[in-house]
Protein backbone atom coordinates (compact mmCIF):
# COMPACT_ATOMS: atom_id res chain seq x y z
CA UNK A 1 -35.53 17.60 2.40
CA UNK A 2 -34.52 19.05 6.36
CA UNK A 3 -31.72 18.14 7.66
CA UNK A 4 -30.86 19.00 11.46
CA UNK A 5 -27.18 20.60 11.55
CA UNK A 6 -24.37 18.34 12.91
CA UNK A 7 -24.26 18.30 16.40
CA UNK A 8 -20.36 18.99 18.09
CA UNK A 9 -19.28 15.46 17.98
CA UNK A 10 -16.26 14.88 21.27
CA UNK A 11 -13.02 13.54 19.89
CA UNK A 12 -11.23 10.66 21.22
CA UNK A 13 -10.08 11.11 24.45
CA UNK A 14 -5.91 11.01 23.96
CA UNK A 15 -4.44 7.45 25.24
CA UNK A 16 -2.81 8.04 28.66
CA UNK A 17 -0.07 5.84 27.52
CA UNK A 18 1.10 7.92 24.65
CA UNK A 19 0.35 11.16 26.69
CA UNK A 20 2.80 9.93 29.43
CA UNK A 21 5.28 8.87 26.59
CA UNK A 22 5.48 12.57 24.70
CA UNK A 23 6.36 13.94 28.25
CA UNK A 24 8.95 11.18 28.73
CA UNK A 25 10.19 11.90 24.77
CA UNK A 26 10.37 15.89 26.08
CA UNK A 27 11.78 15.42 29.69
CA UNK A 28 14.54 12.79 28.09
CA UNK A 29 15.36 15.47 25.47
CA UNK A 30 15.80 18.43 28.28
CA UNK A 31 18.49 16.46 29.86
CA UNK A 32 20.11 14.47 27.13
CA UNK A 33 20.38 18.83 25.60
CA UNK A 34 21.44 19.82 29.08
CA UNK A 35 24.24 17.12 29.62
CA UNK A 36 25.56 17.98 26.11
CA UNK A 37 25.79 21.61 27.26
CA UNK A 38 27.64 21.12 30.58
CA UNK A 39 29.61 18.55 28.85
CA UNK A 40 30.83 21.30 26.96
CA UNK A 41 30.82 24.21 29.24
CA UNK A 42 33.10 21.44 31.38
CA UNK A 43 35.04 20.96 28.01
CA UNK A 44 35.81 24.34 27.62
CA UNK A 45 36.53 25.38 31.22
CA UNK A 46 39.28 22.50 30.89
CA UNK A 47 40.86 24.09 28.38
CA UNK A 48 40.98 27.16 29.40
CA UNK A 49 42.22 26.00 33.06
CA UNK A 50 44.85 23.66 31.09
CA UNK A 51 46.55 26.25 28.66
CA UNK A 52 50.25 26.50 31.06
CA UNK A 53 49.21 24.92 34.11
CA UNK A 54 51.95 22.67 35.08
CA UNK A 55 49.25 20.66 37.15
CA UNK A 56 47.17 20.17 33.92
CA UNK A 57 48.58 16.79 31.76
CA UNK A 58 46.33 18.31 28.68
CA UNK A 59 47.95 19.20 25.38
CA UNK A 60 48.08 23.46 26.63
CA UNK A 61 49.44 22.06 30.39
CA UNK A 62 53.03 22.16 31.23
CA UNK A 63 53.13 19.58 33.90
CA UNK A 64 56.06 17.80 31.71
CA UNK A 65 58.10 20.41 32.04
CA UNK A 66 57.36 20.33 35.95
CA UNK A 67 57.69 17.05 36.69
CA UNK A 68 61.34 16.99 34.62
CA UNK A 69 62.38 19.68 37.06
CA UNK A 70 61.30 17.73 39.75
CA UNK A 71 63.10 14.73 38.47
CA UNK A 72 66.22 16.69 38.32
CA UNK A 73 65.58 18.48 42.17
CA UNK A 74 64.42 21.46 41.41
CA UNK A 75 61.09 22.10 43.68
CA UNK A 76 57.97 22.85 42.13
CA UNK A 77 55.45 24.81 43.75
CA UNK A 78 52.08 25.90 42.44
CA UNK A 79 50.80 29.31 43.60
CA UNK A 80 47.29 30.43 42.40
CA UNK A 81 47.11 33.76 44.10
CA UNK A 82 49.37 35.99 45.03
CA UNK A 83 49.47 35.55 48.74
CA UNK A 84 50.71 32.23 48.35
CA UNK A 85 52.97 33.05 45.85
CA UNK A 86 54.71 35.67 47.70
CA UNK A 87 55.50 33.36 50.72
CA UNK A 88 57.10 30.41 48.69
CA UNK A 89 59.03 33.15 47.23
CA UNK A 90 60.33 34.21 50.69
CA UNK A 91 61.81 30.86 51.56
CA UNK A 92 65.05 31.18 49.48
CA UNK A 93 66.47 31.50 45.72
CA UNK A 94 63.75 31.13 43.86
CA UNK A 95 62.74 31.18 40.16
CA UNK A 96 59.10 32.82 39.53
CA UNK A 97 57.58 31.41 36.33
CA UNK A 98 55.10 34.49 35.42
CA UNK A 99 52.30 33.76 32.67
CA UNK A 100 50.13 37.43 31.51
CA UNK A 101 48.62 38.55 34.55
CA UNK A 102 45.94 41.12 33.07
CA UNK A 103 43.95 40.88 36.36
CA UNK A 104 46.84 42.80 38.12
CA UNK A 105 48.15 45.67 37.74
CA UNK A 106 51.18 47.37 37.04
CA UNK A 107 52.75 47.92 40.73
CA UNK A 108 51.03 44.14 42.25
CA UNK A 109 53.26 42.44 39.12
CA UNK A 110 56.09 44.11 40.52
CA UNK A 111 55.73 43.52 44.46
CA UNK A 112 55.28 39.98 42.98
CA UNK A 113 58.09 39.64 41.39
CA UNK A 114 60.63 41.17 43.71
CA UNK A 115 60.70 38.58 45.70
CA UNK A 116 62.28 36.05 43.32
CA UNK A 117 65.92 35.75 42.08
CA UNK A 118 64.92 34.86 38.71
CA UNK A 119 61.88 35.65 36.20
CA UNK A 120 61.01 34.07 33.27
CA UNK A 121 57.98 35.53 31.51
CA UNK A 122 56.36 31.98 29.28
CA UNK A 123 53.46 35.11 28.14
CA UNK A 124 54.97 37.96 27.60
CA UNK A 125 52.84 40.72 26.59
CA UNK A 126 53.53 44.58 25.67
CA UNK A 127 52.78 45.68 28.89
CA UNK A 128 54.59 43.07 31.16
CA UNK A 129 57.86 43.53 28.66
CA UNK A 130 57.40 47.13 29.28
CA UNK A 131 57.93 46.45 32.61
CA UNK A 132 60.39 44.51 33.00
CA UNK A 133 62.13 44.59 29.79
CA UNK A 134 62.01 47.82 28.84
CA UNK A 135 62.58 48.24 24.79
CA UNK A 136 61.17 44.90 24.13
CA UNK A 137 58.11 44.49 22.23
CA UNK A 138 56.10 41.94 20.50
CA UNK A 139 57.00 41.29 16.89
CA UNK A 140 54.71 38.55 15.39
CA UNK A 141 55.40 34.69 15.10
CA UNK A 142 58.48 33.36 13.50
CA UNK A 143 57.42 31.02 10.11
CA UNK A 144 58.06 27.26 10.60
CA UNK A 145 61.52 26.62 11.16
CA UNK A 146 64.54 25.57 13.67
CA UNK A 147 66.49 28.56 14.70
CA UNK A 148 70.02 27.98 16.41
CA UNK A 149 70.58 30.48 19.32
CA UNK A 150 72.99 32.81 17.87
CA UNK A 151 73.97 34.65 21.02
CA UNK A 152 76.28 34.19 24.49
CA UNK A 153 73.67 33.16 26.54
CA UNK A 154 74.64 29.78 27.91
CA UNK A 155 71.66 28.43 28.69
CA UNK A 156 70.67 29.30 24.77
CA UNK A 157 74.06 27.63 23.91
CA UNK A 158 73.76 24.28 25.74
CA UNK A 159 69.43 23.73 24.66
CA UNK A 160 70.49 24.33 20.74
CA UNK A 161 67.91 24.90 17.82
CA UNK A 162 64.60 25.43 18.97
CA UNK A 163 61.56 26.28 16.53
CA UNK A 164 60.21 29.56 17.86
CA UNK A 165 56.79 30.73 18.33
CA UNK A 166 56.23 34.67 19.15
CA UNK A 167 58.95 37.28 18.13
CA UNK A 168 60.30 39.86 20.20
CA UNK A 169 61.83 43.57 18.85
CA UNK A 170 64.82 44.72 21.10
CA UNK A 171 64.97 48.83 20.10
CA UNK A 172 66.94 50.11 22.48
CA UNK A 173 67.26 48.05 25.34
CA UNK A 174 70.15 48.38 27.95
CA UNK A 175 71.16 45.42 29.16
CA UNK A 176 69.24 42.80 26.95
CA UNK A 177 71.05 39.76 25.16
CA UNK A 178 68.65 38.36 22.10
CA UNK A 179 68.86 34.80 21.02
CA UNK A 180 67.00 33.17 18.10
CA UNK A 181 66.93 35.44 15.68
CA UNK A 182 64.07 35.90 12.84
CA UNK A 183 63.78 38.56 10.14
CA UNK A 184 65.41 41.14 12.93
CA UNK A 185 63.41 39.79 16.04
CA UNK A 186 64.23 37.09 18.87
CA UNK A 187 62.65 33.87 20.01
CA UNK A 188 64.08 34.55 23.72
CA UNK A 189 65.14 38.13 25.34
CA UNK A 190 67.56 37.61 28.54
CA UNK A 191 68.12 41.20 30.53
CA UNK A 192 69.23 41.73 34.16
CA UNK A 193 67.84 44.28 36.79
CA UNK A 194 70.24 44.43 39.81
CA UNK A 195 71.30 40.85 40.60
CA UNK A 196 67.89 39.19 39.00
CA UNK A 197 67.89 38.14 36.06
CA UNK A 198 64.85 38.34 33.61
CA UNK A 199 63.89 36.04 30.76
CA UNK A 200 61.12 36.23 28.02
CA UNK A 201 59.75 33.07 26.04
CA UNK A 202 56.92 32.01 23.98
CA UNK A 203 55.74 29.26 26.60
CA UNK A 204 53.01 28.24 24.51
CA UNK A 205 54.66 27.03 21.87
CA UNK A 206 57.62 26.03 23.26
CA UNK A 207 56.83 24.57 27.19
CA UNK A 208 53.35 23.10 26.62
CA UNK A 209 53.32 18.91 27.28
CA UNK A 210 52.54 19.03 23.53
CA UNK A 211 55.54 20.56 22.12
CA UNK A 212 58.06 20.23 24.66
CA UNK A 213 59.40 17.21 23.09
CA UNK A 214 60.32 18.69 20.28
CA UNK A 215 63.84 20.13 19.28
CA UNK A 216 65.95 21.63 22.39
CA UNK A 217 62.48 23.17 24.01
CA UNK A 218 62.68 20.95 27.04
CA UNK A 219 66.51 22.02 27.54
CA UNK A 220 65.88 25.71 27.22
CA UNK A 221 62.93 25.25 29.64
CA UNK A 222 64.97 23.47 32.15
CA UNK A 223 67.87 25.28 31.85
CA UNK A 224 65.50 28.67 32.20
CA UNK A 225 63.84 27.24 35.18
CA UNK A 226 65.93 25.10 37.05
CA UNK A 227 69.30 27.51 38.06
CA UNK A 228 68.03 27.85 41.59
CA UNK A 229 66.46 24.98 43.89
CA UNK A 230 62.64 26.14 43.71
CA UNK A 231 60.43 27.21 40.94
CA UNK A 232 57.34 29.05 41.87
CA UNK A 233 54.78 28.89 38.91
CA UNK A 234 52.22 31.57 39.39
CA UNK A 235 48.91 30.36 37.76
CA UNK A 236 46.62 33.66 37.56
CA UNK A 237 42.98 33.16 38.22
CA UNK A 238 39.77 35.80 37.62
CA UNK A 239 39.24 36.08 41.47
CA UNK A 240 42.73 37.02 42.24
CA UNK A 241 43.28 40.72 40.94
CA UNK A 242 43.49 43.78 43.20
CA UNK A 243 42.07 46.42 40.06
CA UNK A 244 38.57 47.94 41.06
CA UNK A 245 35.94 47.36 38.75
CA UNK A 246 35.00 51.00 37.68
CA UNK A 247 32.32 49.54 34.86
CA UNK A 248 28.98 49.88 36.09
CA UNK A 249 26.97 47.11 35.90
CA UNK A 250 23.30 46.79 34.16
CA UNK A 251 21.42 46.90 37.06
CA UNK A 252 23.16 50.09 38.10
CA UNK A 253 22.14 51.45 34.60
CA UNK A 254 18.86 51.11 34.72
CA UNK A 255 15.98 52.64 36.87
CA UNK A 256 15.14 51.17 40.06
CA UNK A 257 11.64 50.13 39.32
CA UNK A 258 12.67 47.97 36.02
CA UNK A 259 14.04 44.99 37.75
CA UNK A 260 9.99 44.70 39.67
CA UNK A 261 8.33 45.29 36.30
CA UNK A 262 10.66 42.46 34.60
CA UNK A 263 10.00 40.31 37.50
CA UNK A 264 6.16 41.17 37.03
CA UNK A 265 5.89 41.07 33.67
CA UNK A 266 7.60 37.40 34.04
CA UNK A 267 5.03 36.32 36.57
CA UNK A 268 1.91 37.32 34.36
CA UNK A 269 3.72 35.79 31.38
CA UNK A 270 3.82 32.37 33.09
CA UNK A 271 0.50 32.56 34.62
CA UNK A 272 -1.05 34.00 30.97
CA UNK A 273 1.02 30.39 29.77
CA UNK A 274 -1.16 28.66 32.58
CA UNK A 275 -4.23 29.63 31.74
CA UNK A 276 -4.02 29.60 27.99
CA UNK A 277 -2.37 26.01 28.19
CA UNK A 278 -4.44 24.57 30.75
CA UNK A 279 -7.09 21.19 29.19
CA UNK A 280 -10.57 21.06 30.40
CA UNK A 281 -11.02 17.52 29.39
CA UNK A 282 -12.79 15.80 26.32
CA UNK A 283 -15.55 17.81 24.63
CA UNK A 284 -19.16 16.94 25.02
CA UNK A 285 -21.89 16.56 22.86
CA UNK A 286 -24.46 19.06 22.77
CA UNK A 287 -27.82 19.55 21.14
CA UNK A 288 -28.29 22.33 19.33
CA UNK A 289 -31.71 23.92 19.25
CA UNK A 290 -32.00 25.18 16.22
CA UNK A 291 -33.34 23.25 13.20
CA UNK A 292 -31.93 24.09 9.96
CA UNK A 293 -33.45 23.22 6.31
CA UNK A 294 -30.91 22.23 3.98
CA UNK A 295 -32.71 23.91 1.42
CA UNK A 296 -33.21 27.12 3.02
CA UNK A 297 -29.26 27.25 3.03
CA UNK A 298 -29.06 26.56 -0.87
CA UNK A 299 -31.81 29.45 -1.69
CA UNK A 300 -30.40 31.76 0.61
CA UNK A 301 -26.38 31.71 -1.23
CA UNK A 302 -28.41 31.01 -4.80
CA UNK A 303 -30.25 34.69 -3.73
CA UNK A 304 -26.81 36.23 -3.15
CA UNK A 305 -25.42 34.89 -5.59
CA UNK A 306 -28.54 36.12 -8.49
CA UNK A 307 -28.49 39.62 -6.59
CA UNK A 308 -24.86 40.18 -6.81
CA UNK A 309 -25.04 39.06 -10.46
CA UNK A 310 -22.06 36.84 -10.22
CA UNK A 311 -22.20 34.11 -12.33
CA UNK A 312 -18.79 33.11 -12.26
CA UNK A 313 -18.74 32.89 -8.34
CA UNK A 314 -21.75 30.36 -9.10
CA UNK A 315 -20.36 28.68 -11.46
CA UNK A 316 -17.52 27.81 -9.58
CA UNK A 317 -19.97 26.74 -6.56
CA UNK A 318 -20.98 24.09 -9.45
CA UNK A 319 -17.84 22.86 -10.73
CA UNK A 320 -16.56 22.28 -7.20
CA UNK A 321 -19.64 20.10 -6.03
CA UNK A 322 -19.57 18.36 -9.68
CA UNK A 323 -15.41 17.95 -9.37
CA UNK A 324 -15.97 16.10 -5.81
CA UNK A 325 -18.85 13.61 -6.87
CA UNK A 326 -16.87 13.03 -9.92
CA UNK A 327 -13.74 12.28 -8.11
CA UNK A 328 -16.07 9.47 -6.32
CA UNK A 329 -17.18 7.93 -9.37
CA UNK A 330 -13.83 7.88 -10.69
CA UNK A 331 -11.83 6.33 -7.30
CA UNK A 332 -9.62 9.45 -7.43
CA UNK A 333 -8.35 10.22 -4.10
CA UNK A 334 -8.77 13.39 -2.07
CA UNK A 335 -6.11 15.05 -3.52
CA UNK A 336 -6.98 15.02 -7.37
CA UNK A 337 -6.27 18.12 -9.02
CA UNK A 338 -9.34 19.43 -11.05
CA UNK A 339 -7.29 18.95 -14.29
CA UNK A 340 -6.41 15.23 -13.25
CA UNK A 341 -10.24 14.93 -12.40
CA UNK A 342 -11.24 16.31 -15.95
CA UNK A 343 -8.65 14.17 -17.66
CA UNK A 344 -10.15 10.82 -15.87
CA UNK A 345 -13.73 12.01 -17.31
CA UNK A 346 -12.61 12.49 -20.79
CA UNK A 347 -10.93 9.56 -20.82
CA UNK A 348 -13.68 6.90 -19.65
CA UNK A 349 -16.46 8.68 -21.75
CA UNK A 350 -14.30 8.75 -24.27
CA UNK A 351 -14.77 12.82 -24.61
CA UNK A 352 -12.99 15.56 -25.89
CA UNK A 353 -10.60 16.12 -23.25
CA UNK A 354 -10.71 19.87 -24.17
CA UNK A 355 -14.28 20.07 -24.19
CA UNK A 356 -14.38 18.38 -20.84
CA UNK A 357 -11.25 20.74 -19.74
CA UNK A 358 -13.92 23.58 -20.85
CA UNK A 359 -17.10 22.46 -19.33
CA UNK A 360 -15.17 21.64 -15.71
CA UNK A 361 -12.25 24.16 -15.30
CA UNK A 362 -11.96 26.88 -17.96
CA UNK A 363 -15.21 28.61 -19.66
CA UNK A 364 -16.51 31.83 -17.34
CA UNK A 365 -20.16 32.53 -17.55
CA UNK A 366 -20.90 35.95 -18.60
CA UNK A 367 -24.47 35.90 -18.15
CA UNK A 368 -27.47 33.69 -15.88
CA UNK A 369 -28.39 32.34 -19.65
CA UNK A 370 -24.12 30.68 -19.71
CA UNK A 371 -24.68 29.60 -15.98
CA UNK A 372 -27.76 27.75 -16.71
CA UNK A 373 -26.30 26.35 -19.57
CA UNK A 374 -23.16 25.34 -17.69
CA UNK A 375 -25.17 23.58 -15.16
CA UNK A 376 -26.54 21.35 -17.89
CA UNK A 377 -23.66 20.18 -19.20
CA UNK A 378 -22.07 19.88 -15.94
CA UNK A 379 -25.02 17.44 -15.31
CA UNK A 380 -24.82 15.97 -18.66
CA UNK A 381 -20.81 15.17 -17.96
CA UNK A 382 -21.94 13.58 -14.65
CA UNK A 383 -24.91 10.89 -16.75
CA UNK A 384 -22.18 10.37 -19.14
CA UNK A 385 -19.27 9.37 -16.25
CA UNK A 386 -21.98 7.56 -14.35
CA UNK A 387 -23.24 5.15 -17.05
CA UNK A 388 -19.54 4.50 -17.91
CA UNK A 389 -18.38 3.47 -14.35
CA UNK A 390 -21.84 1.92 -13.18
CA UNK A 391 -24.28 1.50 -16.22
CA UNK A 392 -26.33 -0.67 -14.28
CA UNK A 393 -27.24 2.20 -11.87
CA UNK A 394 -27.57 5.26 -14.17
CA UNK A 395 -30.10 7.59 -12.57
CA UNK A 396 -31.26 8.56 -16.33
């Protein structure tokens, strides 16, 4: 028997319509991925814009606290850099509301604030306490808890209880009154320099729109911020610092010729993505022109297989050709184990299912006298499966 070897047979050309949906399934996926990820880069930005902005109406904002001063006549005026903050604070008696200002430094803070007949500090940090209320220092957060003021301060006196959020250690400190205390620290720290006079509050936890309803936090805020006719809230931004930036940057790191090779190495990266990912269309039938006999195939492996003396390579050769037409004759699907195959055998010949477990899976030919044998019984197995599932048609 010849048999001519299969020619390249061209698969089905891919329906335009489900080619076109897959890129509408991807491009719908891109943005529905992108709009999630500015929704929260937008999110975030919020927040962080929000956290003691009295123009922000979010849980962090203080725009409650602003618009009760209002209510009561006290101007409020935003400033978001320090140009404009320094020329509201040359109109009159003013009150400058001062959040941490790390993009400043030490001497701007202070040309800021000189202008203003009253500070109140809703952030203080080490350094800015340094500054202006020298001997202060941060001292943790008080445990949850109303705290009456405890001290001559009248604006302290007339809020009442408050529930404080970051502590403040007075070592030292000339001219500083402490109210609140906790565990030796203070929820507020009143000083004076000259005829200004300098306050320092946890205005997160006390000012925000969230919590200002809350015990006397609105009072002390008002009464903080309202003794002179404007309020000038300073709301620090990135772009508005006068420090140098003395870090170098990555591209002033590296050698000048690595940003061309990156930008090379990108280009022949995409084009390399081109080429590799480009279609050329369905494939097409060709005739090959070489005949092949089936047979010469078999002799040639059997050769190999007798030269290398290894029966139990040929004997598995056997068992997998006799496994697959006996899966056939049995209706087992594609996936049938070779035990679940042997099983199904024993069972319609009514054979010992370890004698049929032998024959198909487990006994190793040691010699060509066990593989010959082998193949006769594997043939033998086959008669006896075939006249049980098709009598009629039994070949012997």
């Amino acid at each position: 028997m010849t048999a001519a070897a299969p020619a390249a047979v061209a698969p089905a050309a891919p329906r335009r319509g489900r080619r076109a949906a897959a890129w509408i399934a991807i491009a719908v996926a891109l943005l529905v991925i992108g709009g999630a990820g500015a929704a929260i880069t937008a999110a975030n930005e919020w927040a962080a814009r929000g956290a003691l902005d009295p123009a922000s109406a979010g849980p962090a904002g203080t725009r409650a606290i602003a618009e009760i001063l209002r209510d009561n006549g006290v101007e409020v005026e935003i400033a978001r850099n320090r140009d404009a903050a320094a020329r509201a604070l040359a109109d009159g008696d003013a009150t400058l509301v001062l959040p941490d200002t790390p993009a400043l430094s030490d001497d701007a803070v202070e040309t800021l604030a000189s202008g203003a007949r009253d500070v109140v500090l809703i952030d203080p940090r080490a350094r800015t306490l340094d500054l202006f209320l020298p001997g202060t220092s941060p001292a943790g957060v008080a445990p949850p808890g109303t705290v009456v003021p405890a001290c001559d301060v009248p604006d302290a006196e007339r809020s009442g209880a408050i529930e404080p959020g970051s502590l403040f250690a007075v070592d030292d400190a000339a001219g500083v009154t402490a109210c609140y205390p906790v565990d030796g620290a203070y929820g507020l720290v009143v000083g004076t320099h000259g005829d200004r006079r300098l306050a320092a509050v946890d205005g997160r936890a006390l000012f925000s729109n969230e919590s200002l309803a809350q015990h006397g936090n609105a009072a002390l805020a008002a009464n903080l911020m309202g003794r002179h006719p404007l309020v000038v809230w300073y709301v620090p931004g990135p772009g508005d610092t006068d420090l140098e930036n003395a870090d170098p940057s990555l591209g002033e790191l590296t050698p000048p010729w690595v940003s061309p090779v990156m930008v090379l190495l990108l280009i022949a990266g995409v084009a390399a993505a081109i080429w590799r990912g480009r279609r050329f269309g369905p494939l097409v039938a060709e005739r090959l022109p070489v005949m092949v006999r089936v047979s010469e195939t078999t002799e040639g492996r059997a050769r190999l297989y007798a030269r290398s003396r290894d029966a139990v390579h040929a004997a598995d050769q056997l068992r997998i050709g006799a496994l697959e037409r006996l899966a056939r004759l049995l209706g087992l699907g594609p996936g049938a184990s070779a035990p679940e195959i042997a099983d199904a055998a024993a069972g319609r010949t009514g054979l010992d299912r370890g004698a049929v477990r032998g024959i198909l899976i487990d006994e190793l030919p040691r010699s060509d006298a066990d593989l010959v044998e082998l193949s006769s019984r594997l043939r033998h197995l086959e008669d006896a499966v075939h006249a049980a599932v098709r009598p009629e048609r039994n070949p012997r």
